[in-house]
C-alpha atoms as a PDB file:
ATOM      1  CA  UNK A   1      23.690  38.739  81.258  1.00  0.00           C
ATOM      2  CA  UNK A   2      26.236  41.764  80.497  1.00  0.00           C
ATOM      3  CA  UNK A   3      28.000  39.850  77.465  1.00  0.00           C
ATOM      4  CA  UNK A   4      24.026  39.771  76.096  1.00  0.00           C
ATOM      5  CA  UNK A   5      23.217  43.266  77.310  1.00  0.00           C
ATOM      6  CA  UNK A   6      26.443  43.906  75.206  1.00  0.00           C
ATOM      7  CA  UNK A   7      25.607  41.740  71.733  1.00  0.00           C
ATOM      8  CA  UNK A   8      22.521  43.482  71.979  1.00  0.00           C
ATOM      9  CA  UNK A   9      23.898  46.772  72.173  1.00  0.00           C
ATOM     10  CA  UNK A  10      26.697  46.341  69.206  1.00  0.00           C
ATOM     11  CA  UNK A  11      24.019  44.780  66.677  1.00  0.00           C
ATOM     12  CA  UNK A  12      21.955  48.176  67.202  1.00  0.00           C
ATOM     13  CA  UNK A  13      24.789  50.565  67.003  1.00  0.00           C
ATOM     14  CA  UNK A  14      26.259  48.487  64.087  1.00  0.00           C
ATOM     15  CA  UNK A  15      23.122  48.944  62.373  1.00  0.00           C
ATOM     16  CA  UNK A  16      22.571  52.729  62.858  1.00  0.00           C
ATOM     17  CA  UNK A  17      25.760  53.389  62.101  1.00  0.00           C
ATOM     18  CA  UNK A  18      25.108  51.531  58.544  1.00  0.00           C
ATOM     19  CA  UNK A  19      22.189  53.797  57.878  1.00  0.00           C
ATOM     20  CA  UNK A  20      24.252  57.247  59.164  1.00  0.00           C
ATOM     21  CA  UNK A  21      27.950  56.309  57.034  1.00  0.00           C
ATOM     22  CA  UNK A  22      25.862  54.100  54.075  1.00  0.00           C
ATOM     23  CA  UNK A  23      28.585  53.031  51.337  1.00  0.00           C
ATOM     24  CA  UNK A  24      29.589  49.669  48.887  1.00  0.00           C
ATOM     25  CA  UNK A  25      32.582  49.240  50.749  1.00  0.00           C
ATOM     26  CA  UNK A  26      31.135  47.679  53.515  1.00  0.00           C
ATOM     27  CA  UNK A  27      31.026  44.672  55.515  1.00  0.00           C
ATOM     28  CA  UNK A  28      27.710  42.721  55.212  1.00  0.00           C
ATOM     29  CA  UNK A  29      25.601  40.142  57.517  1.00  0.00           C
ATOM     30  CA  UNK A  30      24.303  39.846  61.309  1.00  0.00           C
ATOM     31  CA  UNK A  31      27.369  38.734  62.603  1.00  0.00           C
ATOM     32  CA  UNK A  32      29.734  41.436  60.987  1.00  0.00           C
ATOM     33  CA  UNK A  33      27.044  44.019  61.885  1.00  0.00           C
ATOM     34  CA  UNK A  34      26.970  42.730  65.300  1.00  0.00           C
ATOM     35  CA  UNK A  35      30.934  42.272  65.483  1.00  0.00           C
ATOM     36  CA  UNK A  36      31.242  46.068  64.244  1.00  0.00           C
ATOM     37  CA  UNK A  37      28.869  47.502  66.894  1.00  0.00           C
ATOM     38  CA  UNK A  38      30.616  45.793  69.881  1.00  0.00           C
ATOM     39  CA  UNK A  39      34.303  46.930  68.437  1.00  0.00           C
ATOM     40  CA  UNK A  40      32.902  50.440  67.865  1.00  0.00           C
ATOM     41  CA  UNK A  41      31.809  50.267  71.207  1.00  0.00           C
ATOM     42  CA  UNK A  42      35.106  49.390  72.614  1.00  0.00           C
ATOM     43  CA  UNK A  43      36.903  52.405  70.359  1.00  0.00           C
ATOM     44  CA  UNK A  44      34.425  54.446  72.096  1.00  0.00           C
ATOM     45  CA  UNK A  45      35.232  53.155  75.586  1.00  0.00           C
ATOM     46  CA  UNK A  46      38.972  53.717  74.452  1.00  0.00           C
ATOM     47  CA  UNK A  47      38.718  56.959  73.370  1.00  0.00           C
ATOM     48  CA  UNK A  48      36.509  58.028  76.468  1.00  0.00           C
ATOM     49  CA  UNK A  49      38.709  57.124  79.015  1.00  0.00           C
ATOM     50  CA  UNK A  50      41.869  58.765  77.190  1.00  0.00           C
ATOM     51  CA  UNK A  51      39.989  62.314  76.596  1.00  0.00           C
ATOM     52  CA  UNK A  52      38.913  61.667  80.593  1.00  0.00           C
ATOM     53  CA  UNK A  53      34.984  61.580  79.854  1.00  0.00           C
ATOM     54  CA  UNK A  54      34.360  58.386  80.890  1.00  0.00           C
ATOM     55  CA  UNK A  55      35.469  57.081  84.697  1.00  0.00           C
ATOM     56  CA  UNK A  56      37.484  54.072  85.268  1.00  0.00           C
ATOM     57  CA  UNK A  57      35.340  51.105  84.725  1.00  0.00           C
ATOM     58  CA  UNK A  58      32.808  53.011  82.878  1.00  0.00           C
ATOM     59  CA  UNK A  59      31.927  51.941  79.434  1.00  0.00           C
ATOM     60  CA  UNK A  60      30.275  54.012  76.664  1.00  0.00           C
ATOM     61  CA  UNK A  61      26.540  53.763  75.916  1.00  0.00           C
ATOM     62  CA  UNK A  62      24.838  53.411  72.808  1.00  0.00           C
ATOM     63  CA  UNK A  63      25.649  56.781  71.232  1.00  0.00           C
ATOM     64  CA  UNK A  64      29.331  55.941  72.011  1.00  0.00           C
ATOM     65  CA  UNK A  65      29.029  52.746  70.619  1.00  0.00           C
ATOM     66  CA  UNK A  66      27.558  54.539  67.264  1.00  0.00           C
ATOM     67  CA  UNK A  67      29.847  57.008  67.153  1.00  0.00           C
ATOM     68  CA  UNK A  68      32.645  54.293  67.232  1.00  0.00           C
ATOM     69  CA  UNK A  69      31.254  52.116  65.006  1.00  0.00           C
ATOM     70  CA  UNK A  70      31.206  54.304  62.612  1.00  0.00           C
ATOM     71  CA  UNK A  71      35.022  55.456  62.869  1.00  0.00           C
ATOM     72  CA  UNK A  72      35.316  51.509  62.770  1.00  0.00           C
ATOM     73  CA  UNK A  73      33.642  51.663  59.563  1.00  0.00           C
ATOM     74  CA  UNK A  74      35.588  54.354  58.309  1.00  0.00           C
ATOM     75  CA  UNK A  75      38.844  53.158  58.645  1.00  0.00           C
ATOM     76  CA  UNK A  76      36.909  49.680  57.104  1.00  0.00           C
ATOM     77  CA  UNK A  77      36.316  51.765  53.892  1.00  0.00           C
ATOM     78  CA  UNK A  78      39.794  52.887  53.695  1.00  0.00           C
ATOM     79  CA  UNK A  79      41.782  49.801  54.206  1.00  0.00           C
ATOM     80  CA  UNK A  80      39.260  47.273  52.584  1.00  0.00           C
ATOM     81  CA  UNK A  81      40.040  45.856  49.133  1.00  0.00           C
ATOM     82  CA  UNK A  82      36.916  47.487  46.827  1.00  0.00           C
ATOM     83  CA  UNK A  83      34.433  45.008  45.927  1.00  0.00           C
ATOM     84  CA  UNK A  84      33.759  44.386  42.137  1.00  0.00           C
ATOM     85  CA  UNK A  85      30.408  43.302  40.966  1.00  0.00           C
END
């Protein structure tokens, strides 16, 4: 049930984080939104433990997961290839 708890929680930080950092350099779809939440949640699990505000075995919650979702999709932005339409 955690690995679902977890899906669940990426697809709705990868989605708010979309609407807060909005650009045309960015990855498109429900899996890619999904895949973007869950790895921004595991920057912000990263980061927590190294600046010591999360405990060992704690994970970040959903405004963790936001916040690194959307350093996730800023360093998407910079490295991407620009899309021409």
């Amino acid at each position: 049930m955690s690995i679902i708890w977890t899906i669940v929680i990426g697809f709705v930080a990868g989605i708010i984080a979309k609407f807060i950092h909005p650009g045309d350099n960015e990855p498109r779809g429900f899996i890619v939104t999904t895949l973007l939440g869950i790895a921004g949640a595991f920057v912000a699990t990263y980061l927590g433990h190294a600046l010591g505000l999360y405990a060992a075995g704690e994970s970040a919650g959903l405004i963790g997961a936001v916040v690194g979702a959307i350093v996730v999709l800023v360093i998407w932005g910079a490295l991407a290839p620009r899309q021409t339409v």
